[in-house]
PDB file of N, CA and C in Angstrom:
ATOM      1  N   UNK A   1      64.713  77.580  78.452  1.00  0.00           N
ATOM      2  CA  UNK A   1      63.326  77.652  78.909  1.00  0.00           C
ATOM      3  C   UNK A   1      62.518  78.504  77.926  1.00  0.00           C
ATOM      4  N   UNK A   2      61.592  78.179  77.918  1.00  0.00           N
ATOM      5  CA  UNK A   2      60.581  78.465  76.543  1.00  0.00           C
ATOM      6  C   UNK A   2      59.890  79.707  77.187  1.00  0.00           C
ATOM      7  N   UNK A   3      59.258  80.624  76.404  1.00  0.00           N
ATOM      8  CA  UNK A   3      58.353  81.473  77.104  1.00  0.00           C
ATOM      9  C   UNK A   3      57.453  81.694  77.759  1.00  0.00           C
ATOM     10  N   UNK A   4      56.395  80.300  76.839  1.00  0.00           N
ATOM     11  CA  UNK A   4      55.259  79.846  77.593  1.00  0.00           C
ATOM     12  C   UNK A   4      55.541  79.099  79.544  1.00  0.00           C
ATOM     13  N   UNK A   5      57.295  79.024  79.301  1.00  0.00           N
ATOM     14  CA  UNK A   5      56.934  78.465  80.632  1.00  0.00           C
ATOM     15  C   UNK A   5      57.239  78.994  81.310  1.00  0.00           C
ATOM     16  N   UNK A   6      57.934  80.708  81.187  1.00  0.00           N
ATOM     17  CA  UNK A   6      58.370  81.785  81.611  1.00  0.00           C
ATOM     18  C   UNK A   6      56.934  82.476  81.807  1.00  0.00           C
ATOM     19  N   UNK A   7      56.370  82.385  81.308  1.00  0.00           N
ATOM     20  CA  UNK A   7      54.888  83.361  81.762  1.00  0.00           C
ATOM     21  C   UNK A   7      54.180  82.390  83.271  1.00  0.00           C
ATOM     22  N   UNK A   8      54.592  80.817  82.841  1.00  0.00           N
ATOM     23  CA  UNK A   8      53.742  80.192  84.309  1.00  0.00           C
ATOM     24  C   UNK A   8      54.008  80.200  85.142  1.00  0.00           C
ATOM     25  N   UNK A   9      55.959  80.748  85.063  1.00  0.00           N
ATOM     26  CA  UNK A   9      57.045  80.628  86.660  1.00  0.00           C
ATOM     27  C   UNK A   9      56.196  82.074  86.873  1.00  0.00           C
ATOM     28  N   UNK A  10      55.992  83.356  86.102  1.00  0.00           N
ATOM     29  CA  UNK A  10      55.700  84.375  86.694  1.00  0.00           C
ATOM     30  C   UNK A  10      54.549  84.709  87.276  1.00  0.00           C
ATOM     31  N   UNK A  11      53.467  83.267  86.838  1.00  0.00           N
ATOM     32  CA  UNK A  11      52.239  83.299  87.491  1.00  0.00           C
ATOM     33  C   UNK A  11      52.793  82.381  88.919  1.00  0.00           C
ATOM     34  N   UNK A  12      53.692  81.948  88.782  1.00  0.00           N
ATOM     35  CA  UNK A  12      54.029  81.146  90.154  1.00  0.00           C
ATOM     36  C   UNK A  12      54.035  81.976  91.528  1.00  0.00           C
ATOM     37  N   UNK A  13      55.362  82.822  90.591  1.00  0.00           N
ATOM     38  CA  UNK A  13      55.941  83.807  91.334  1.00  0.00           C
ATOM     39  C   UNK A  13      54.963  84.942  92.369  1.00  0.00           C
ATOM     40  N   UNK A  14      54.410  85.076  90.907  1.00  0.00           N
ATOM     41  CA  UNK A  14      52.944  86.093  91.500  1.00  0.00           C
ATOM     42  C   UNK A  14      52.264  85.641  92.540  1.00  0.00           C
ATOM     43  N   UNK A  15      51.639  84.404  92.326  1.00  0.00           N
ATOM     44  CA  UNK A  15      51.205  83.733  93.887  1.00  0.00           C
ATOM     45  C   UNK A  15      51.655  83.755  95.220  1.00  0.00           C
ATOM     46  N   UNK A  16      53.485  83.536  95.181  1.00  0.00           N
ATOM     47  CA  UNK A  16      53.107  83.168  96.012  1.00  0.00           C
ATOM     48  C   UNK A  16      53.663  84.423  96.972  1.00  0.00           C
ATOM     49  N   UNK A  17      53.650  85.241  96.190  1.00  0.00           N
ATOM     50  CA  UNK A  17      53.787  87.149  96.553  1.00  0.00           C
ATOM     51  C   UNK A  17      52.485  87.162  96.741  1.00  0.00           C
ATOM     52  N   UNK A  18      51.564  86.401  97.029  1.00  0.00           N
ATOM     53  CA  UNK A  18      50.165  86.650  97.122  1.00  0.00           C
ATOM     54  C   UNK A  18      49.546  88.162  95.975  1.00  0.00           C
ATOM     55  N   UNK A  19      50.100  87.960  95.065  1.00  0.00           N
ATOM     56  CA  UNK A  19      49.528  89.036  94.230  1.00  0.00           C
ATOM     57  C   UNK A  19      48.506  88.481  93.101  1.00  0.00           C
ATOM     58  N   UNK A  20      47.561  87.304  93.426  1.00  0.00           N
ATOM     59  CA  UNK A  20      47.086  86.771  92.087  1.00  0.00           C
ATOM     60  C   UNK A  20      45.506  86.793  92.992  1.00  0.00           C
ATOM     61  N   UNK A  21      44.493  86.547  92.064  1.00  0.00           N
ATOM     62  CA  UNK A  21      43.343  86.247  92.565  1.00  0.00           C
ATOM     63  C   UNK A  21      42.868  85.293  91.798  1.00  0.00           C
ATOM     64  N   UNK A  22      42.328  83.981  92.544  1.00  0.00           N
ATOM     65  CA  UNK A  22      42.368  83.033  91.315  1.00  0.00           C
ATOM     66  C   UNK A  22      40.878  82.863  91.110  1.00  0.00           C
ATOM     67  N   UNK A  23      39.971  81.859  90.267  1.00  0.00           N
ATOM     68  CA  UNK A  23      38.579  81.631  90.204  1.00  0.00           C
ATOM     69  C   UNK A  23      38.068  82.103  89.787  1.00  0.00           C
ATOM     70  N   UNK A  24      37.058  81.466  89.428  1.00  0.00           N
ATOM     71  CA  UNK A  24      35.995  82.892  88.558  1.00  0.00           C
ATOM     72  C   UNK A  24      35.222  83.834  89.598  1.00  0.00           C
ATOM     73  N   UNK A  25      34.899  83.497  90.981  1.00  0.00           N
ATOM     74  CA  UNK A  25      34.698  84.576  91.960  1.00  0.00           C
ATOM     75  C   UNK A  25      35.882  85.454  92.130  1.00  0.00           C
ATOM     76  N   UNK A  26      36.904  85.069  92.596  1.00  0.00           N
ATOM     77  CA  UNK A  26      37.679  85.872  93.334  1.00  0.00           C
ATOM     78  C   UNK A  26      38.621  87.173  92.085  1.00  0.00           C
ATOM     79  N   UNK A  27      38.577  86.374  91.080  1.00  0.00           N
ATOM     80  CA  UNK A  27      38.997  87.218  89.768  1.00  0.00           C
ATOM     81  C   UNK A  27      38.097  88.372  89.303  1.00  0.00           C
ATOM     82  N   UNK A  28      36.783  88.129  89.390  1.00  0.00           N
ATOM     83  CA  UNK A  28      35.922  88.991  89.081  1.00  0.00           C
ATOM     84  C   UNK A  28      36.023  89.936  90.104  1.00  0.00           C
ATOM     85  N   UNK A  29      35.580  89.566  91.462  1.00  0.00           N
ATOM     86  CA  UNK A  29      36.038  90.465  92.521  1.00  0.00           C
ATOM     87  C   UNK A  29      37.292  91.487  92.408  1.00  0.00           C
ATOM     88  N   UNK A  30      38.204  91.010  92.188  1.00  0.00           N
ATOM     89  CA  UNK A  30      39.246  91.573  92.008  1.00  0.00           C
ATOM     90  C   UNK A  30      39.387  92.570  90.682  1.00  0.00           C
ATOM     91  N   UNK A  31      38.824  92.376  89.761  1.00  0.00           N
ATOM     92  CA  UNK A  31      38.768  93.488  87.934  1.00  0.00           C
ATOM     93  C   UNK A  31      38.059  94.800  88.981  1.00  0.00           C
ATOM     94  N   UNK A  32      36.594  94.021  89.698  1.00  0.00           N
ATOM     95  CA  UNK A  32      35.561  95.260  89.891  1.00  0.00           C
ATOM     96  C   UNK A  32      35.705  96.112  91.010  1.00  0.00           C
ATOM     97  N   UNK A  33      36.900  95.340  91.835  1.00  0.00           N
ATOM     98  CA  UNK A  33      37.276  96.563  93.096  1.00  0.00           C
ATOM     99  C   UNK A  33      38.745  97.045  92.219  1.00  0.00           C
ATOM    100  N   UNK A  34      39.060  96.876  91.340  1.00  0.00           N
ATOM    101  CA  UNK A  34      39.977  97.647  90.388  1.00  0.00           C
ATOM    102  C   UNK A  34      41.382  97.478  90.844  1.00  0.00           C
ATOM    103  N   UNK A  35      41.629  96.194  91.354  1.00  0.00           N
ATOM    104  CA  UNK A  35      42.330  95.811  91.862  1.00  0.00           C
ATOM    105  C   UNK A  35      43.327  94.923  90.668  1.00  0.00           C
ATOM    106  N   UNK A  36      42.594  94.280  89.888  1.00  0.00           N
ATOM    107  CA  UNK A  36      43.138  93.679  88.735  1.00  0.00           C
ATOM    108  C   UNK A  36      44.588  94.360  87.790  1.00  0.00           C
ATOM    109  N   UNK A  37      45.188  93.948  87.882  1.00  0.00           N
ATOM    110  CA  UNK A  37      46.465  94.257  86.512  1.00  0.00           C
ATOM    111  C   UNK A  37      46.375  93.970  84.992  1.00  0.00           C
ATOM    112  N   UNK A  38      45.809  92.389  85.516  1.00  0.00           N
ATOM    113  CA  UNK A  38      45.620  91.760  83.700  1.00  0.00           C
ATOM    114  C   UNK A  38      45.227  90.308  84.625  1.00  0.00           C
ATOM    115  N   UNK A  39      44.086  90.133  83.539  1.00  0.00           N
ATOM    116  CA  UNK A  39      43.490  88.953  83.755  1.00  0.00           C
ATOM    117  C   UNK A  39      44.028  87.460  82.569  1.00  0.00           C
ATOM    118  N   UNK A  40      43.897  86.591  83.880  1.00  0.00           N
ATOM    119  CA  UNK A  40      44.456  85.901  82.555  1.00  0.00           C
ATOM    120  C   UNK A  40      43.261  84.505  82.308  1.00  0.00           C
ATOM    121  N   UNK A  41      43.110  84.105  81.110  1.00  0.00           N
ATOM    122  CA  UNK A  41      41.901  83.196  81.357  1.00  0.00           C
ATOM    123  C   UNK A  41      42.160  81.760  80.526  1.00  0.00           C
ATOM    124  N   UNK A  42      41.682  80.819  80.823  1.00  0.00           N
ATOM    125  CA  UNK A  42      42.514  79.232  80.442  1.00  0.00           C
ATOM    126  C   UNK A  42      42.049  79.549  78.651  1.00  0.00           C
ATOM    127  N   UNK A  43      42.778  78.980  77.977  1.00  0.00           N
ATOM    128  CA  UNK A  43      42.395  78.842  76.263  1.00  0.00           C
ATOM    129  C   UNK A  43      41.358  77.844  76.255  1.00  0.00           C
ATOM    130  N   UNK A  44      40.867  76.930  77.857  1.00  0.00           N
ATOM    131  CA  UNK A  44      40.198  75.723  77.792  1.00  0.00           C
ATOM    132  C   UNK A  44      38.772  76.162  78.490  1.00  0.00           C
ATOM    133  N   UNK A  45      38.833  77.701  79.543  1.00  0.00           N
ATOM    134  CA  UNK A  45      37.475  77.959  79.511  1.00  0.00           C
ATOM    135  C   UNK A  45      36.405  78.191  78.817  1.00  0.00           C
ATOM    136  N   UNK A  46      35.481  77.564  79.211  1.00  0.00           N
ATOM    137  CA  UNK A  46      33.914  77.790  78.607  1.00  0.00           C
ATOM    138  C   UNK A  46      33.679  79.017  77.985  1.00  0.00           C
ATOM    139  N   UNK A  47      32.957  79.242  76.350  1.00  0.00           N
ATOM    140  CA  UNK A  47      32.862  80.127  76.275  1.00  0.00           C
ATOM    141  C   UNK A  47      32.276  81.605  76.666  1.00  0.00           C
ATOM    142  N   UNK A  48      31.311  80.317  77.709  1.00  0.00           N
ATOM    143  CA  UNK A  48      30.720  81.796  78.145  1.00  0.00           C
ATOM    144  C   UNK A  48      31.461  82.415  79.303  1.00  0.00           C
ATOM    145  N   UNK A  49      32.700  81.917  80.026  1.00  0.00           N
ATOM    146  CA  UNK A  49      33.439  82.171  80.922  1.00  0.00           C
ATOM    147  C   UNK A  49      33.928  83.162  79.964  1.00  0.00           C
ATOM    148  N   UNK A  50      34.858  83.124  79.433  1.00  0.00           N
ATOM    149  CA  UNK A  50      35.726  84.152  78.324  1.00  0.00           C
ATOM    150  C   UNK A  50      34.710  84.900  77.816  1.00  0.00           C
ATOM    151  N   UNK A  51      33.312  84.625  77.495  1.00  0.00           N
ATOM    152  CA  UNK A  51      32.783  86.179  77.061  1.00  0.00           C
ATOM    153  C   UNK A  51      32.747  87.070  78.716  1.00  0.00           C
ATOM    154  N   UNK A  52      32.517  86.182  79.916  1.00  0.00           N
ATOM    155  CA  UNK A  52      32.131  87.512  80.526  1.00  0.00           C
ATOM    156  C   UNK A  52      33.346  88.236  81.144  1.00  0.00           C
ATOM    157  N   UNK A  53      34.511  87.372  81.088  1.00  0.00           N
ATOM    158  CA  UNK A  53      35.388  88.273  81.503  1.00  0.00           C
ATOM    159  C   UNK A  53      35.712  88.622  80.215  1.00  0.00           C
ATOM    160  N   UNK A  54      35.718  88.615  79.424  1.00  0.00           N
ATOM    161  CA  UNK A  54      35.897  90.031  77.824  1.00  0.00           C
ATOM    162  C   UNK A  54      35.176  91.429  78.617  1.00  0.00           C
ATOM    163  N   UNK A  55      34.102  90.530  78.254  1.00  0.00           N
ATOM    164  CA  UNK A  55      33.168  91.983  78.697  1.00  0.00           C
ATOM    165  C   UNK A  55      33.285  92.481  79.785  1.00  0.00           C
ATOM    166  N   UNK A  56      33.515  91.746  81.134  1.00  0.00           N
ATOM    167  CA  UNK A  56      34.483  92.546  82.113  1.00  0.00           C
ATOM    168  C   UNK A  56      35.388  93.369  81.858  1.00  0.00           C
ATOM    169  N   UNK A  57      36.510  92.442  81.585  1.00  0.00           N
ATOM    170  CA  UNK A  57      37.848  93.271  81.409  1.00  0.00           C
ATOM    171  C   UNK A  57      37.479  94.735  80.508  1.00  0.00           C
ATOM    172  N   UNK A  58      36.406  94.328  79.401  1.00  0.00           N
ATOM    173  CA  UNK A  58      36.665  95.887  78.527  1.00  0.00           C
ATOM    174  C   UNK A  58      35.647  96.720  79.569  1.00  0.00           C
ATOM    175  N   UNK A  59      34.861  96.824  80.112  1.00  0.00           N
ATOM    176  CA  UNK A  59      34.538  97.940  81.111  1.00  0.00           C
ATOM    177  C   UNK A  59      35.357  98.229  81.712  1.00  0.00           C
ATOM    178  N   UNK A  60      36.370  97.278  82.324  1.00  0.00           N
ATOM    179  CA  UNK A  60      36.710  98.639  83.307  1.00  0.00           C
ATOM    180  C   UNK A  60      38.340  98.586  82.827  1.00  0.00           C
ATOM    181  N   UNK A  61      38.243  98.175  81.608  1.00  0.00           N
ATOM    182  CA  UNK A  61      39.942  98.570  81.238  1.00  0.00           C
ATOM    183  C   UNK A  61      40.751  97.373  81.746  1.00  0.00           C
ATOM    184  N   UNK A  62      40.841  96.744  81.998  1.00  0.00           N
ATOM    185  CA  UNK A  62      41.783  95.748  82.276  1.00  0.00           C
ATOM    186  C   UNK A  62      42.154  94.457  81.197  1.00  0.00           C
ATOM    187  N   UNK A  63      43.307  94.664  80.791  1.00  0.00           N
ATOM    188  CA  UNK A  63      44.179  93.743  79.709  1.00  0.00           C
ATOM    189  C   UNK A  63      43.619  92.254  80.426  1.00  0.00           C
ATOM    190  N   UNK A  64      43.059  91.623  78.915  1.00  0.00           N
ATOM    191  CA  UNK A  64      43.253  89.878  79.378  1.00  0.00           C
ATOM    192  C   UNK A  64      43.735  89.481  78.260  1.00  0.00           C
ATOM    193  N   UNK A  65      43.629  88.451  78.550  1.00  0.00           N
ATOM    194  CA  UNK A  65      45.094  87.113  77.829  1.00  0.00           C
ATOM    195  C   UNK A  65      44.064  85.824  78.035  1.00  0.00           C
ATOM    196  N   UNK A  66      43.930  85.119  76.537  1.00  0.00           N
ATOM    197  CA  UNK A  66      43.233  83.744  76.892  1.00  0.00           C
ATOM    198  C   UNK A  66      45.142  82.660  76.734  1.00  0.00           C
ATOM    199  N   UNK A  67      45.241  82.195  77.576  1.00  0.00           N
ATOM    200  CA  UNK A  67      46.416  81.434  77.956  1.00  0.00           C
ATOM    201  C   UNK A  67      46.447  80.148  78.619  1.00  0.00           C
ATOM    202  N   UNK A  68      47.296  78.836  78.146  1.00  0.00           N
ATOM    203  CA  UNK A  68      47.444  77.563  78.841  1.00  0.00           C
ATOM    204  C   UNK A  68      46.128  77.082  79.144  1.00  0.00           C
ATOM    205  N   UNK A  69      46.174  75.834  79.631  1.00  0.00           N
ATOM    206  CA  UNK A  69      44.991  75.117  80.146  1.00  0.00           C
ATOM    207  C   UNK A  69      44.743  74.980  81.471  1.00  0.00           C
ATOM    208  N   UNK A  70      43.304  74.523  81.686  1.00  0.00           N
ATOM    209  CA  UNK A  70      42.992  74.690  83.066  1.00  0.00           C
ATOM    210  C   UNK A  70      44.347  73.995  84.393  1.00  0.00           C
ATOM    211  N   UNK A  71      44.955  73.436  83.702  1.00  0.00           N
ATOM    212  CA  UNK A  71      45.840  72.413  84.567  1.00  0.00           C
ATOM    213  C   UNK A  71      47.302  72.971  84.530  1.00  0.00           C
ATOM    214  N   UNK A  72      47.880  73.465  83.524  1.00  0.00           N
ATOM    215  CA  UNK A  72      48.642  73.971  83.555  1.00  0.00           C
ATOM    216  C   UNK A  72      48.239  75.367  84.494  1.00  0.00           C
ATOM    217  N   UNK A  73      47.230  76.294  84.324  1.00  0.00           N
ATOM    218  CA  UNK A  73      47.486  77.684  85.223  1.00  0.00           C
ATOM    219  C   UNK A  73      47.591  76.775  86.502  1.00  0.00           C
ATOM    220  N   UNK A  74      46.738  76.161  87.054  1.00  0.00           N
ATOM    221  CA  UNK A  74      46.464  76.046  88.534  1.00  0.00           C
ATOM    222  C   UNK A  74      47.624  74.695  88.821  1.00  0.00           C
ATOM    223  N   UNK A  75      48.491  74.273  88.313  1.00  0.00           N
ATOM    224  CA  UNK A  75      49.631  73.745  88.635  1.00  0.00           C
ATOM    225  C   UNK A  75      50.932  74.924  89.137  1.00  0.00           C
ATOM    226  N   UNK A  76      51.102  76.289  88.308  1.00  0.00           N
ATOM    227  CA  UNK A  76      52.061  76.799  88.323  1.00  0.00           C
ATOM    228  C   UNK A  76      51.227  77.399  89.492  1.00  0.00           C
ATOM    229  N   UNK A  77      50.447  77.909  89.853  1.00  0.00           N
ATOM    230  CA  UNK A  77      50.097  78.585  91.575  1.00  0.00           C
ATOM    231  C   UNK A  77      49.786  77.408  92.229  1.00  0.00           C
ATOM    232  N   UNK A  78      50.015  76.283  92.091  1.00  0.00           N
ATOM    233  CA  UNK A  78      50.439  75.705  93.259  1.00  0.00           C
ATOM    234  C   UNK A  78      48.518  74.973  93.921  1.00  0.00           C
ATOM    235  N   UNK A  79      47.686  75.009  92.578  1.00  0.00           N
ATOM    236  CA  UNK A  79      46.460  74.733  93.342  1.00  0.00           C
ATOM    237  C   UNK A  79      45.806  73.719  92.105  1.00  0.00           C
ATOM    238  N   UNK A  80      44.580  73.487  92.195  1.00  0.00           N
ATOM    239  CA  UNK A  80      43.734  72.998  91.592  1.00  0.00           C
ATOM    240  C   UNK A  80      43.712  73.076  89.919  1.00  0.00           C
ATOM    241  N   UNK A  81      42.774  72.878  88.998  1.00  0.00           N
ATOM    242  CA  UNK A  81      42.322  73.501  87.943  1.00  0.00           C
ATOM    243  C   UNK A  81      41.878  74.676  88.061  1.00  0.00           C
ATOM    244  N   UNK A  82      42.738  75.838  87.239  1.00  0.00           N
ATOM    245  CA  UNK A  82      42.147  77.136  87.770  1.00  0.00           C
ATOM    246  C   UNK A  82      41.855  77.596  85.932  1.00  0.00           C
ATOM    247  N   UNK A  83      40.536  77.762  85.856  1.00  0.00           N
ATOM    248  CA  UNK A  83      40.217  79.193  84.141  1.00  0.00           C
ATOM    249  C   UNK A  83      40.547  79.873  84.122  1.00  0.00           C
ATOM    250  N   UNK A  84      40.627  80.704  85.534  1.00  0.00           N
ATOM    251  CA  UNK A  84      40.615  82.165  85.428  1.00  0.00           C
ATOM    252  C   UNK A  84      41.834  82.512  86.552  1.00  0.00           C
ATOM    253  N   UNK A  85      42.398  83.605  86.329  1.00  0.00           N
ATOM    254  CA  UNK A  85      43.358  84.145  87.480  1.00  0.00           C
ATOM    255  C   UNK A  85      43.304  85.906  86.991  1.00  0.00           C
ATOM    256  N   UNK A  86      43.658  86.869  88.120  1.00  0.00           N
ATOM    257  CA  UNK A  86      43.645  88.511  88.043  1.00  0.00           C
ATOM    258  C   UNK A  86      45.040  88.118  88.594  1.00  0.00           C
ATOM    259  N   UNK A  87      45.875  88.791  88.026  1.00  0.00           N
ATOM    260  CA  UNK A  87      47.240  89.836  88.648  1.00  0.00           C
ATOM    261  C   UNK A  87      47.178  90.913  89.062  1.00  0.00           C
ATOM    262  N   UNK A  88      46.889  91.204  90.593  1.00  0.00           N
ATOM    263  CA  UNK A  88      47.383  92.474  91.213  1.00  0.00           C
ATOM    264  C   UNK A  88      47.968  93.425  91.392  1.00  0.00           C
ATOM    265  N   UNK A  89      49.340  92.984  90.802  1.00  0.00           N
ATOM    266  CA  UNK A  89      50.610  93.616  90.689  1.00  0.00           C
ATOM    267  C   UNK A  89      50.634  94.231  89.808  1.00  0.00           C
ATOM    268  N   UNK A  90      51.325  95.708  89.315  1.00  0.00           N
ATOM    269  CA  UNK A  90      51.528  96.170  88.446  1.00  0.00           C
ATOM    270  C   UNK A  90      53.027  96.009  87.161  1.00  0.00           C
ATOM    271  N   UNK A  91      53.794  95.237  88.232  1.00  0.00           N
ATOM    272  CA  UNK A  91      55.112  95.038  87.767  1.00  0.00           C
ATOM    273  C   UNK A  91      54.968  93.554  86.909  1.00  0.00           C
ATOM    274  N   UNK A  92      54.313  92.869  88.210  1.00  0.00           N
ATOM    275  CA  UNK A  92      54.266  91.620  87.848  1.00  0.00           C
ATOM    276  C   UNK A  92      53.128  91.359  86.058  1.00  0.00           C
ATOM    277  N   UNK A  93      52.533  92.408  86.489  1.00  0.00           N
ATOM    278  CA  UNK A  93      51.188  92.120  85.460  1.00  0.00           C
ATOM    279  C   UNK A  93      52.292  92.029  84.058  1.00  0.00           C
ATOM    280  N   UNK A  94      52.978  93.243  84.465  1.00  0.00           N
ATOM    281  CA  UNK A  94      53.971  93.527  82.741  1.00  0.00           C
ATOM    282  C   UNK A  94      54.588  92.702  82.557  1.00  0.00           C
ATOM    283  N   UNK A  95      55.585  92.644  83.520  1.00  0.00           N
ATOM    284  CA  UNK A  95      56.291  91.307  82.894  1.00  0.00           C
ATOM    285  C   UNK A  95      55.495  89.898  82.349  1.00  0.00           C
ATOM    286  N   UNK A  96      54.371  89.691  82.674  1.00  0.00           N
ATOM    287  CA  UNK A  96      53.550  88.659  82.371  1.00  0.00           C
ATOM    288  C   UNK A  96      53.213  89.136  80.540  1.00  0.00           C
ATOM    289  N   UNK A  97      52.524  90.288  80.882  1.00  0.00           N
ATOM    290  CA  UNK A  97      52.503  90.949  79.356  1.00  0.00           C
ATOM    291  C   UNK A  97      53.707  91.071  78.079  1.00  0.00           C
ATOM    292  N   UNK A  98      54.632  91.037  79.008  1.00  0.00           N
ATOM    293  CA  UNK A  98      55.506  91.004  78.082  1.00  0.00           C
ATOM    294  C   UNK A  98      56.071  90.010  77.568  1.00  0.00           C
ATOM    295  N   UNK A  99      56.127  88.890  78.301  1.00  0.00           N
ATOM    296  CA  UNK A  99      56.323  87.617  77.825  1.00  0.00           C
ATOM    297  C   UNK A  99      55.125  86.793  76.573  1.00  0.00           C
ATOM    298  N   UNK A 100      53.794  87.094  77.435  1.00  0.00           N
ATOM    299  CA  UNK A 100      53.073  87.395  76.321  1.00  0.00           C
ATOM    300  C   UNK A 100      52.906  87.489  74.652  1.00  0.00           C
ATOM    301  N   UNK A 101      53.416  88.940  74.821  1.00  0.00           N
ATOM    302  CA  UNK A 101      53.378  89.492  73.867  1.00  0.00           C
ATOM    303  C   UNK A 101      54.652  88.661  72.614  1.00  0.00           C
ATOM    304  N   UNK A 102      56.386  88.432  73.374  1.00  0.00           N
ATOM    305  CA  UNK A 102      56.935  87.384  72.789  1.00  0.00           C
ATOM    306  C   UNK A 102      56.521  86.153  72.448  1.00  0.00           C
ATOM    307  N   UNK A 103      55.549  85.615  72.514  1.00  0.00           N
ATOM    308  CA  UNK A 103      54.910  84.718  72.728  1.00  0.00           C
ATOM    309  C   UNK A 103      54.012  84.875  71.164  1.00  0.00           C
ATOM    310  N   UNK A 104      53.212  85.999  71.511  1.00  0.00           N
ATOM    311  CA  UNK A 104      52.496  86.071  70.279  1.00  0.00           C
ATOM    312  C   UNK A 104      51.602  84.882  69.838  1.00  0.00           C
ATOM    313  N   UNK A 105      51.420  83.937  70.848  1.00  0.00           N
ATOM    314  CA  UNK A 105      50.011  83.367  70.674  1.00  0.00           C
ATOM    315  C   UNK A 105      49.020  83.657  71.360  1.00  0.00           C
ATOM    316  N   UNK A 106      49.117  84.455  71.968  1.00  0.00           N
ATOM    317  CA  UNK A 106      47.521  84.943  72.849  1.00  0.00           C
ATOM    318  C   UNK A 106      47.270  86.367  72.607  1.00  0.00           C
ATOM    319  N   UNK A 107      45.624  86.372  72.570  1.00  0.00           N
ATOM    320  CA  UNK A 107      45.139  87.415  71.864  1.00  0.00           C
ATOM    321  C   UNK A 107      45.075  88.673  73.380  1.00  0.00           C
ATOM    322  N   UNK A 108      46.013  89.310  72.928  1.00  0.00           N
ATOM    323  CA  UNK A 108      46.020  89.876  74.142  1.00  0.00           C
ATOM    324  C   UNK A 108      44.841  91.508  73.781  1.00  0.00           C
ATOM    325  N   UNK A 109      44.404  91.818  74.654  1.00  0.00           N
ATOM    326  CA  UNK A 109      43.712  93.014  74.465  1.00  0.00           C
ATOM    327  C   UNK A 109      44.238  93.565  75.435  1.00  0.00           C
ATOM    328  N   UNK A 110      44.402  94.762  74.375  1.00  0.00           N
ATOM    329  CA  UNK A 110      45.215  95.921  75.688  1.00  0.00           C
ATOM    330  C   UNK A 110      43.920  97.392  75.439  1.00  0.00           C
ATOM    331  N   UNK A 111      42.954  97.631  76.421  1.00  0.00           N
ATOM    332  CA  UNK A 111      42.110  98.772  76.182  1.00  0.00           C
ATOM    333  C   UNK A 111      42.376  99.823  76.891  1.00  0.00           C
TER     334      UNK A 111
END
């Protein structure tokens, strides 16, 4: 199993521990009640989606990841086309990061 598909079982996983917030509402919600771990955002969202969670995430500190496509995130949680998703978890967030980071195709910002 490849990494990339080790990061989507752990967005799976994350779900369905109810530790994810998915959408561009419920994700944002989630960075600004500081609830967020690491955001993760489709490589296929709009750019102005990815500027504002940039500029989210760097206010209030929270690591994002532009990652997979809209169909791939919201297949591995089990829903729709999803851009955007927050990880809640702190455990879960890392291990996501860390796969990540093996990964080494996504521009991860860590602030």
């Amino acid at each position: 199993m490849d990494n990339r598909q080790k990061v989507l079982n752990l967005i799976g996983l994350a779900t369905r521990a109810r530790k994810t917030a998915s959408g561009e509402f419920s994700t944002e919600k989630a960075v600004k009640s500081k609830k967020a771990c690491l955001v993760i955002v489709s490589e296929e969202a709009s750019a102005n989606t990815k500027k504002m969670f940039t500029n989210l995430c760097t206010y209030y500190k929270v690591p994002i990841c532009y990652f997979g496509g809209k169909e791939e995130l919201g297949h591995s949680m089990g829903k729709e086309m999803r851009a955007s998703l927050a990880v809640v978890d702190e455990g879960l967030a890392k291990a996501i990061m860390k796969q990540m980071n093996i990964i080494g195709g996504s521009e991860y910002e860590s602030k």
